[in-house]
N, C-alpha and C. Protein backbone atom coordinates (compact mmCIF):
# COMPACT_ATOMS: atom_id res chain seq x y z
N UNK A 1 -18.71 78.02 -9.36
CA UNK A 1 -18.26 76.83 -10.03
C UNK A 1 -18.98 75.62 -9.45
N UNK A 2 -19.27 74.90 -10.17
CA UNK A 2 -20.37 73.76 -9.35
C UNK A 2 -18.78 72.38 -9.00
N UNK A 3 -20.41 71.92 -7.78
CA UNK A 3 -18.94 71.12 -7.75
C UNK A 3 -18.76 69.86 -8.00
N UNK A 4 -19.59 69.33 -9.34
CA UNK A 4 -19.14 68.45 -10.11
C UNK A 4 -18.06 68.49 -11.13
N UNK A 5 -17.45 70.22 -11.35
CA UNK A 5 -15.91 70.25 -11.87
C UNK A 5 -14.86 69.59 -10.66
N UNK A 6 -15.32 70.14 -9.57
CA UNK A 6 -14.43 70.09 -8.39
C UNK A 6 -14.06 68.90 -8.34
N UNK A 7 -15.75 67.52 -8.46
CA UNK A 7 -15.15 65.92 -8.12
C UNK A 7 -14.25 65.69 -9.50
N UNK A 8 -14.18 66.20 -10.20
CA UNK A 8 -13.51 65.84 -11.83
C UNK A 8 -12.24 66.03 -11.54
N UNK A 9 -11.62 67.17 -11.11
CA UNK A 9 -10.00 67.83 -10.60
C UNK A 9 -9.88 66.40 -9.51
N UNK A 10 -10.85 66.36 -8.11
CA UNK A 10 -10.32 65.15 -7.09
C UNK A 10 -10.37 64.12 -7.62
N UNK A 11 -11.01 63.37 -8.80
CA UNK A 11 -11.02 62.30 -9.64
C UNK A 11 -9.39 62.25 -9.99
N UNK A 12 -9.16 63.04 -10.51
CA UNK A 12 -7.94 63.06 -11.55
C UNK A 12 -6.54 62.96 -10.50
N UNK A 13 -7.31 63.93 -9.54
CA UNK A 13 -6.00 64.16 -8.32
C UNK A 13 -5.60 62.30 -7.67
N UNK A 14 -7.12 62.41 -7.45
CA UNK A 14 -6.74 60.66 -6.70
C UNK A 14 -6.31 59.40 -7.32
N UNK A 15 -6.32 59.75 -9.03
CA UNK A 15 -5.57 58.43 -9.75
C UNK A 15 -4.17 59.14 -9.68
N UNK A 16 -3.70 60.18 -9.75
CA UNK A 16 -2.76 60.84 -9.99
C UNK A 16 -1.92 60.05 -8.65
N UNK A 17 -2.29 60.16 -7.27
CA UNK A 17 -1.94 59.43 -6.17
C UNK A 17 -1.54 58.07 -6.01
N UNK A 18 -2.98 57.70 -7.07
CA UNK A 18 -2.57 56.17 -6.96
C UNK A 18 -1.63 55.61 -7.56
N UNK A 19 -1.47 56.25 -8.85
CA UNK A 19 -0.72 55.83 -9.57
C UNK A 19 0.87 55.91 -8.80
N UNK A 20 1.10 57.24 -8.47
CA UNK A 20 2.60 57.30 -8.06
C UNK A 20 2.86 56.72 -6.45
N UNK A 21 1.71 56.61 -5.80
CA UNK A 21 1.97 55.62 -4.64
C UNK A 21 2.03 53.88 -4.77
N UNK A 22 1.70 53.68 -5.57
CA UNK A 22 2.26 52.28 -6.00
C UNK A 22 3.20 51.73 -6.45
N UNK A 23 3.83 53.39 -7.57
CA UNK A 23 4.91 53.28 -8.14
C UNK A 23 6.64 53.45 -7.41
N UNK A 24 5.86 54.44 -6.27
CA UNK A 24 7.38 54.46 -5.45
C UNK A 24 7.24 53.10 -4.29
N UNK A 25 5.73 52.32 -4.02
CA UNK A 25 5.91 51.10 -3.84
C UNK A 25 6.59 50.31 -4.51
N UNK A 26 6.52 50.37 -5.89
CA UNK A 26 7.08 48.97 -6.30
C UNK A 26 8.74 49.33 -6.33
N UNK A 27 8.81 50.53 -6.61
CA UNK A 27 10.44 50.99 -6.89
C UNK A 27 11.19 50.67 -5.49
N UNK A 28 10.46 50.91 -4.24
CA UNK A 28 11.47 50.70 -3.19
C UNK A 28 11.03 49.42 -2.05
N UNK A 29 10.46 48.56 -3.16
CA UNK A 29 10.65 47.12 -3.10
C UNK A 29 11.84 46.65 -3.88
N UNK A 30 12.36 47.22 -4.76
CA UNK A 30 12.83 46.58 -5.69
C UNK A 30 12.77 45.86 -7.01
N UNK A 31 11.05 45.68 -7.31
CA UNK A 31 11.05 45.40 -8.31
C UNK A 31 11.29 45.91 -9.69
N UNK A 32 11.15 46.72 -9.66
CA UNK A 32 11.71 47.34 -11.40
C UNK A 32 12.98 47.10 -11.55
N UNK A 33 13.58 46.99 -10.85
CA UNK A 33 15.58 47.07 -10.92
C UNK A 33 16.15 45.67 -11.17
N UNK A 34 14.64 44.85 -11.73
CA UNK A 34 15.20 43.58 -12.06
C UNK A 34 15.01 43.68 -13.90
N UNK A 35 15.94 44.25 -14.49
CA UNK A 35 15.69 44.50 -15.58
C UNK A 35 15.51 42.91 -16.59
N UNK A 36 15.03 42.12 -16.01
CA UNK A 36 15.11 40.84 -17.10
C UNK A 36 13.57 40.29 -16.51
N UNK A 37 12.96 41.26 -15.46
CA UNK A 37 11.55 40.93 -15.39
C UNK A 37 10.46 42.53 -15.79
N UNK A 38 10.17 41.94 -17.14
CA UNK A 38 9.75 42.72 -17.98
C UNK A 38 8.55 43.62 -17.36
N UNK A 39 7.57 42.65 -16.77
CA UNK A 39 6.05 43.01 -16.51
C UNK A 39 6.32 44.12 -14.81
N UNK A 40 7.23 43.95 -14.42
CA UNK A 40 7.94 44.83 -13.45
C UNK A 40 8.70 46.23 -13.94
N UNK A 41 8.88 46.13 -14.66
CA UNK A 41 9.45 47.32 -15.16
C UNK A 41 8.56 48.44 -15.71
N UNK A 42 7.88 47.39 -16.85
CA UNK A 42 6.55 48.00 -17.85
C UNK A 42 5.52 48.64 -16.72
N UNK A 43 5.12 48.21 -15.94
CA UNK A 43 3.99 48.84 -14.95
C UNK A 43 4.76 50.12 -14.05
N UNK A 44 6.07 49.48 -13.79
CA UNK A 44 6.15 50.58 -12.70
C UNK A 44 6.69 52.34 -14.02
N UNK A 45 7.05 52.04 -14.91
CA UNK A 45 7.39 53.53 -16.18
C UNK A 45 5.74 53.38 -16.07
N UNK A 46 4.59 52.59 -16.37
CA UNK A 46 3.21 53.21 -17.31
C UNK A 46 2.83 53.91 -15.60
N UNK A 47 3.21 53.12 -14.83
CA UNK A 47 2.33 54.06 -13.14
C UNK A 47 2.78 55.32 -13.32
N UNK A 48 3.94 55.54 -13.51
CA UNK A 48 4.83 56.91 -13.19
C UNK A 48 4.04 57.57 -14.64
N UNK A 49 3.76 57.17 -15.60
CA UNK A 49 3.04 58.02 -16.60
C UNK A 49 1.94 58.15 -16.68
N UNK A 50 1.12 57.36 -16.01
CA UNK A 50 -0.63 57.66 -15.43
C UNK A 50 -0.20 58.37 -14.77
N UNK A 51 0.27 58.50 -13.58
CA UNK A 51 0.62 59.48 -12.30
C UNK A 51 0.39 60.29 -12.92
N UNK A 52 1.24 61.10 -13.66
CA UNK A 52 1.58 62.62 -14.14
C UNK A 52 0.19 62.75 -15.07
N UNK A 53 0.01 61.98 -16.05
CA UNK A 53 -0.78 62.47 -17.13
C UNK A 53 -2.52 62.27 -15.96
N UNK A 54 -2.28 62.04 -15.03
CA UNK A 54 -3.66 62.00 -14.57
C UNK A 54 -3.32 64.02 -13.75
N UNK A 55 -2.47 63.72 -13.30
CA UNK A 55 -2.02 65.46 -12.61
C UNK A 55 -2.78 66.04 -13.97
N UNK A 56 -2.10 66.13 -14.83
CA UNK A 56 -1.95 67.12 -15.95
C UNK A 56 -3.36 67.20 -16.47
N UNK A 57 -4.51 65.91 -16.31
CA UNK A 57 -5.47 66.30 -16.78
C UNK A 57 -6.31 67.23 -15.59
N UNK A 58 -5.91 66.89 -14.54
CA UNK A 58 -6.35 67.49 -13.37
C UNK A 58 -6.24 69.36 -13.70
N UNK A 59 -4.91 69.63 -14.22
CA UNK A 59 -4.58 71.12 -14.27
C UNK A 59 -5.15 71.77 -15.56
N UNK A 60 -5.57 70.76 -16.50
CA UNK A 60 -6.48 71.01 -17.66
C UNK A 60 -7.65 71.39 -17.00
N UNK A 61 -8.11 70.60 -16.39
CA UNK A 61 -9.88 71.05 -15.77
C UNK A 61 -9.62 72.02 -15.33
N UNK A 62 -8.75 72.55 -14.14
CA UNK A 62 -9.04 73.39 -13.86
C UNK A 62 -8.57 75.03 -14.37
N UNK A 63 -7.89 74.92 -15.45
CA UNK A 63 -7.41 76.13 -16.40
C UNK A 63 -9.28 76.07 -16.99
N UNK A 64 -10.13 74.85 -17.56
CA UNK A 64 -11.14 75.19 -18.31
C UNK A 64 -12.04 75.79 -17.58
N UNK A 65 -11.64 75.75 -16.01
CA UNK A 65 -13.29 76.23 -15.01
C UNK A 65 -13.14 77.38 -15.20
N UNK A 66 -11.53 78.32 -14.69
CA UNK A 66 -11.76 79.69 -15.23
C UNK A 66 -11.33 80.36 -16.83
N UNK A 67 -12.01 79.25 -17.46
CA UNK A 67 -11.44 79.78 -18.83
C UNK A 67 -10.11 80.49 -19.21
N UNK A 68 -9.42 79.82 -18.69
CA UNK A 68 -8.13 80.35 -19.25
C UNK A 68 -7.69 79.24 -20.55
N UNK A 69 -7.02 79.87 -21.22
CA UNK A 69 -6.38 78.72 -22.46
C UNK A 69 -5.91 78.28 -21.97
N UNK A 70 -5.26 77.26 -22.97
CA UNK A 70 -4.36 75.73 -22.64
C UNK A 70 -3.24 76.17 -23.56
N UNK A 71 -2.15 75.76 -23.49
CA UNK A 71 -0.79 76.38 -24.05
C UNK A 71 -1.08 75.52 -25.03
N UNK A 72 -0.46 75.89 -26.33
CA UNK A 72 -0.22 75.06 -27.35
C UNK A 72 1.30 74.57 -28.13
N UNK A 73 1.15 74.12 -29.29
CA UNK A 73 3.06 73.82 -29.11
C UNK A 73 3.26 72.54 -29.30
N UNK A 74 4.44 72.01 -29.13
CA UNK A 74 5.03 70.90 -28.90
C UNK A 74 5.90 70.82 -27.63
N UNK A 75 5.84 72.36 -27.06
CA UNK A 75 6.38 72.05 -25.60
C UNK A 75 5.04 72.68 -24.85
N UNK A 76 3.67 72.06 -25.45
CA UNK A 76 2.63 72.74 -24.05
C UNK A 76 2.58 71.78 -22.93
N UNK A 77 3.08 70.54 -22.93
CA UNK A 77 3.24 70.50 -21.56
C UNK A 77 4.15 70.86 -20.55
N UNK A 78 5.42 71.26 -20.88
CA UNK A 78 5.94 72.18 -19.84
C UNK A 78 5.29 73.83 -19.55
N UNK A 79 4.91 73.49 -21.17
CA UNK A 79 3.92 75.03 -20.65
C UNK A 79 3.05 75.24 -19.53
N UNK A 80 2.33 74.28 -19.58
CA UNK A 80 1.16 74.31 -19.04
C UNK A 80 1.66 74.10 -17.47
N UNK A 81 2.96 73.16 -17.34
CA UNK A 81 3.01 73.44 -15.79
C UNK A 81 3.64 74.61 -15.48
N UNK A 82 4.28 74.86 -16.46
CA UNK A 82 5.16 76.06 -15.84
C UNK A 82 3.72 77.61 -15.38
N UNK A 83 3.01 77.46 -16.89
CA UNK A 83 1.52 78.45 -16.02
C UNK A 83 0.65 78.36 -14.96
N UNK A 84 0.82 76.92 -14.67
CA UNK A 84 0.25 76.69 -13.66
C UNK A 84 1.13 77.17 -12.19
N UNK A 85 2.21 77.49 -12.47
CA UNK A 85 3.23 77.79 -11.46
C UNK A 85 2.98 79.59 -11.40
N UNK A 86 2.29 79.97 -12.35
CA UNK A 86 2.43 81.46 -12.65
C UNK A 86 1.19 82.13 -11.57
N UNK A 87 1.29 83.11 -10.59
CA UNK A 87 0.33 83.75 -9.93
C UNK A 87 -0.07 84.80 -11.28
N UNK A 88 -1.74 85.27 -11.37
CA UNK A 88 -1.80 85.73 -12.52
C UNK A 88 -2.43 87.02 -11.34
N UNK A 89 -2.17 87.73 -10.80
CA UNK A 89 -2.18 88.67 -9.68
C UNK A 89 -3.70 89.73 -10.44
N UNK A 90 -4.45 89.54 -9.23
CA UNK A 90 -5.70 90.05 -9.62
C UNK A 90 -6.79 89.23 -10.60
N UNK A 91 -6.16 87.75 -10.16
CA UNK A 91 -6.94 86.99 -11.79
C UNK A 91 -6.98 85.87 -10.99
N UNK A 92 -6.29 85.01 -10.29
CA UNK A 92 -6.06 83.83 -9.62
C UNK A 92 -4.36 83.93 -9.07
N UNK A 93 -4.62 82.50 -8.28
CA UNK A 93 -3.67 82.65 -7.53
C UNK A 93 -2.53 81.30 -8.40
N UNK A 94 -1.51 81.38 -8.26
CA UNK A 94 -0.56 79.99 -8.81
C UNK A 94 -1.18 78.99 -8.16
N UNK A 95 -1.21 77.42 -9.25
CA UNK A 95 -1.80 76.76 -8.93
C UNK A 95 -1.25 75.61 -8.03
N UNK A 96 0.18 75.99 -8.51
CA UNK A 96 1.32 74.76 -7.87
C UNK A 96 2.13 75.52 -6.69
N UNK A 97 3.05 75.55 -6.30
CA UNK A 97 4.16 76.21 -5.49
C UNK A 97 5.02 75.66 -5.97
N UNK A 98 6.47 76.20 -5.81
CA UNK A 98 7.40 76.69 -6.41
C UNK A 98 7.91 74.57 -5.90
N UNK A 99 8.02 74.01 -5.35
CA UNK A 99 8.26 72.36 -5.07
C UNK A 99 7.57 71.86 -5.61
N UNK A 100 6.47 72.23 -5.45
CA UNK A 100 5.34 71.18 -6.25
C UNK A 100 5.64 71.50 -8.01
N UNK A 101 5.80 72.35 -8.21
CA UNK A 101 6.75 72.81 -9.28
C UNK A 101 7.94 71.54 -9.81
N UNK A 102 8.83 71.94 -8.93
CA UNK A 102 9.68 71.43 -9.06
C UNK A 102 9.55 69.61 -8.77
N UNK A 103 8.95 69.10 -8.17
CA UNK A 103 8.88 67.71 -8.46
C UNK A 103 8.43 67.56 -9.29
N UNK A 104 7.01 68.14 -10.06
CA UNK A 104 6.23 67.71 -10.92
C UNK A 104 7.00 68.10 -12.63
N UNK A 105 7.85 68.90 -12.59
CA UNK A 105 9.03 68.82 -13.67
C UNK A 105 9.78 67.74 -14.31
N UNK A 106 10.30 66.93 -12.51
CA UNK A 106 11.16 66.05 -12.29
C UNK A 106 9.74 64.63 -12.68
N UNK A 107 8.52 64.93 -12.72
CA UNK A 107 7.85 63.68 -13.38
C UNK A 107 7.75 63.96 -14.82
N UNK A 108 7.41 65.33 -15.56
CA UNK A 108 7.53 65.55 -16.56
C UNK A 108 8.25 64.66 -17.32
N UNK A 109 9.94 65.37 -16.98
CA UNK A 109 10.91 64.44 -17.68
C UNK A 109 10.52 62.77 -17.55
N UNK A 110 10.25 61.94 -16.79
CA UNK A 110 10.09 61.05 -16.33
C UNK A 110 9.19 60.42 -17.10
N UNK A 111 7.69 61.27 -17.49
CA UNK A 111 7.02 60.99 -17.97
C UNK A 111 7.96 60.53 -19.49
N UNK A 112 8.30 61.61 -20.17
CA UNK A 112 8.98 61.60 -21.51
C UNK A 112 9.64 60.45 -21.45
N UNK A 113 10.62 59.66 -20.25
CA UNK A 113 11.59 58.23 -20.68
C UNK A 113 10.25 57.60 -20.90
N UNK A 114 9.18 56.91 -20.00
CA UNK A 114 8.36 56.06 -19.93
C UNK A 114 7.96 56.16 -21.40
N UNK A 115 7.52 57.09 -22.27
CA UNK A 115 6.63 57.18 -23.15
C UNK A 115 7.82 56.84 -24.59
N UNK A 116 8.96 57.53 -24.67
CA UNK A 116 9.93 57.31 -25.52
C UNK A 116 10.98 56.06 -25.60
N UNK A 117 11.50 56.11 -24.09
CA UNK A 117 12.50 55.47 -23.69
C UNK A 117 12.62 54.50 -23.34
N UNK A 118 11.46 53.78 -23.28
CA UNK A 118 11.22 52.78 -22.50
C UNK A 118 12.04 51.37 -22.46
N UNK A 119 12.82 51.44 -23.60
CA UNK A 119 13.51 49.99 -23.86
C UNK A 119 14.72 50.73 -23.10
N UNK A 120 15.04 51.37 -22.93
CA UNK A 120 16.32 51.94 -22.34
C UNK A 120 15.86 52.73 -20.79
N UNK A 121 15.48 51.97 -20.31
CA UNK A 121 15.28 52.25 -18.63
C UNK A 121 15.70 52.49 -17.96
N UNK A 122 16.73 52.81 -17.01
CA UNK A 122 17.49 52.62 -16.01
C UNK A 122 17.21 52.80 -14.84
N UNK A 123 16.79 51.71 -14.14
CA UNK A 123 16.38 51.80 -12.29
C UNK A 123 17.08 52.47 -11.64
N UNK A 124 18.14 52.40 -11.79
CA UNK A 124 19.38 53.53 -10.79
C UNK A 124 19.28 54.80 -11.07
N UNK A 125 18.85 55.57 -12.60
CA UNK A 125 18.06 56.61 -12.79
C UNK A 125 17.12 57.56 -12.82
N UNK A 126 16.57 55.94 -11.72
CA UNK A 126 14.70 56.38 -11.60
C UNK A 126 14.73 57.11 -10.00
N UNK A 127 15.54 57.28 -9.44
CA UNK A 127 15.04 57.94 -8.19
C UNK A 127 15.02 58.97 -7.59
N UNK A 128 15.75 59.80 -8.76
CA UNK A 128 14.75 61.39 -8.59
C UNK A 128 13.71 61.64 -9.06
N UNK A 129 13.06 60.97 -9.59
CA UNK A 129 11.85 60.46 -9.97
C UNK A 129 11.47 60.33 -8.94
N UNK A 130 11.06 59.04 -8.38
CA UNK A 130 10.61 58.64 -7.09
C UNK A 130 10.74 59.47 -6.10
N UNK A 131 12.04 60.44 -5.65
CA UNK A 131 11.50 61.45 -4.50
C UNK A 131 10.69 62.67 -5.13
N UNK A 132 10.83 62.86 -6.52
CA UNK A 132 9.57 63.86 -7.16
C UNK A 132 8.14 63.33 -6.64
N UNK A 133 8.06 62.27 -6.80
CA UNK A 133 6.46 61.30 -6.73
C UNK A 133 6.38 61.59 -5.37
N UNK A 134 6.88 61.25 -4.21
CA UNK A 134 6.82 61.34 -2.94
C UNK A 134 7.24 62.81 -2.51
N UNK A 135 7.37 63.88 -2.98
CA UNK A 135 7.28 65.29 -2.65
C UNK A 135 6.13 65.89 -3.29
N UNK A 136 5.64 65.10 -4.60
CA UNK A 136 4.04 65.40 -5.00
C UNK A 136 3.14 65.36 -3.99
N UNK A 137 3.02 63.58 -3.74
CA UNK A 137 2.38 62.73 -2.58
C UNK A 137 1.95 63.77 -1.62
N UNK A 138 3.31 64.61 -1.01
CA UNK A 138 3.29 65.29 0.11
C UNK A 138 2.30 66.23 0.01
N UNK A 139 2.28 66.75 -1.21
CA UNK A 139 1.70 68.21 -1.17
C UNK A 139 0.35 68.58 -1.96
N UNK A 140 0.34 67.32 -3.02
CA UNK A 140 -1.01 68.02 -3.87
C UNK A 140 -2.36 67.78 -2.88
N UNK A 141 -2.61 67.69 -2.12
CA UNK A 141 -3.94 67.62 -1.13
C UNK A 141 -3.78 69.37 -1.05
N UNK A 142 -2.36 69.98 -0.25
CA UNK A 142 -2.59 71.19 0.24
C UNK A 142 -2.52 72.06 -0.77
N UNK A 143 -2.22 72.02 -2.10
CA UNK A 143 -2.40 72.74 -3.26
C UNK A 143 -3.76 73.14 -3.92
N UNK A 144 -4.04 71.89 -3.92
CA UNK A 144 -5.84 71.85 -4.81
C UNK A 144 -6.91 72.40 -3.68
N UNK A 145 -6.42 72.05 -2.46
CA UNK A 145 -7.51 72.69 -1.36
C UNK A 145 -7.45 74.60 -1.73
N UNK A 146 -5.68 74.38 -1.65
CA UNK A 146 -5.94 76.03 -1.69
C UNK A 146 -6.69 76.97 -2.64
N UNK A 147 -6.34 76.49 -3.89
CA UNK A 147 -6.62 76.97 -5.27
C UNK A 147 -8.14 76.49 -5.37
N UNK A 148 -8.83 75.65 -4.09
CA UNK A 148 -10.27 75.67 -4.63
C UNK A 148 -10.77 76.75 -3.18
N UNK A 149 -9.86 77.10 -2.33
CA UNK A 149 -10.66 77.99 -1.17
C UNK A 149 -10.53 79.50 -2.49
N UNK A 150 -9.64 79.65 -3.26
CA UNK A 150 -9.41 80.80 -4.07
C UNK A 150 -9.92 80.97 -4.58
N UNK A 151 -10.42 79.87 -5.68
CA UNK A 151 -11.28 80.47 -6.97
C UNK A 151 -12.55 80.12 -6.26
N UNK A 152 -13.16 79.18 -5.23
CA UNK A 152 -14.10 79.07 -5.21
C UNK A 152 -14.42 78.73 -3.50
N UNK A 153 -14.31 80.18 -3.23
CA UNK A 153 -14.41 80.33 -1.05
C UNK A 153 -15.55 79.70 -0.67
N UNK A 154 -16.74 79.47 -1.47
CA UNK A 154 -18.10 79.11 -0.80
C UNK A 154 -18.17 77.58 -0.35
């Protein structure tokens, strides 16, 4: 695999970072929870939805390096994380772990208020969110390392 796919996945990984490290910045400052300051609110739902949708393009690249499909549907994006959670034994290894899993679910949904919900927000709602973002934070460095020593040891 060359490893100009590789900078494409760390491209995606490192907005994916930025995005949700700013966002559980601004959340545990306080600013979003001022629901009558608009431009505070609006950035910190679109961070939390770059965050994820930058992950998700990240797990696209790398389903296309080993040619595997992309789920289709109207629920392929839980698809797609949930396969990415799948060890395909003798084929590759799971791409997430079973937390990284599970936070990145907990942005899923998250993603869906930002994109639908957005006039109906609730800051006091947002912070299983925010420890999803900061249990991501924790772990996608040691995920993508692994899954690139796997598919690609050299």
């Amino acid at each position: 695999m060359t490893s100009a796919r590789w900078d494409d996945v760390d491209d995606d990984i490192a907005s994916a970072k930025l995005h949700f490290r700013e966002a559980v910045k601004a959340f545990r400052s306080g600013k979003p929870s001022d629901q009558a300051d608009y431009w505070n609110v609006m950035a910190f739902q679109h961070a939390m939805y770059a965050g994820y949708t930058s992950f998700e393009a990240a797990l696209e690249r790398i389903f296309g390096m080993i040619e595997e499909d992309l789920p289709t549907g109207r629920d392929w994006h839980r698809k797609l994380l949930e396969r990415a959670a799948e060890e395909r034994v003798g084929d590759r290894p799971a791409l997430i772990g079973r937390t990284l899993f599970e936070a990145a679910d907990e942005l899923l949904r998250f993603r869906h208020v930002a994109l639908h919900s957005y006039d109906r927000f609730k800051p006091a709602r947002a912070e299983p969110a925010i420890i999803a973002a900061e249990q991501f934070l924790a772990e996608i460095d040691d995920a993508v390392s692994r899954v690139r020593q796997a598919l690609d040891p050299d």
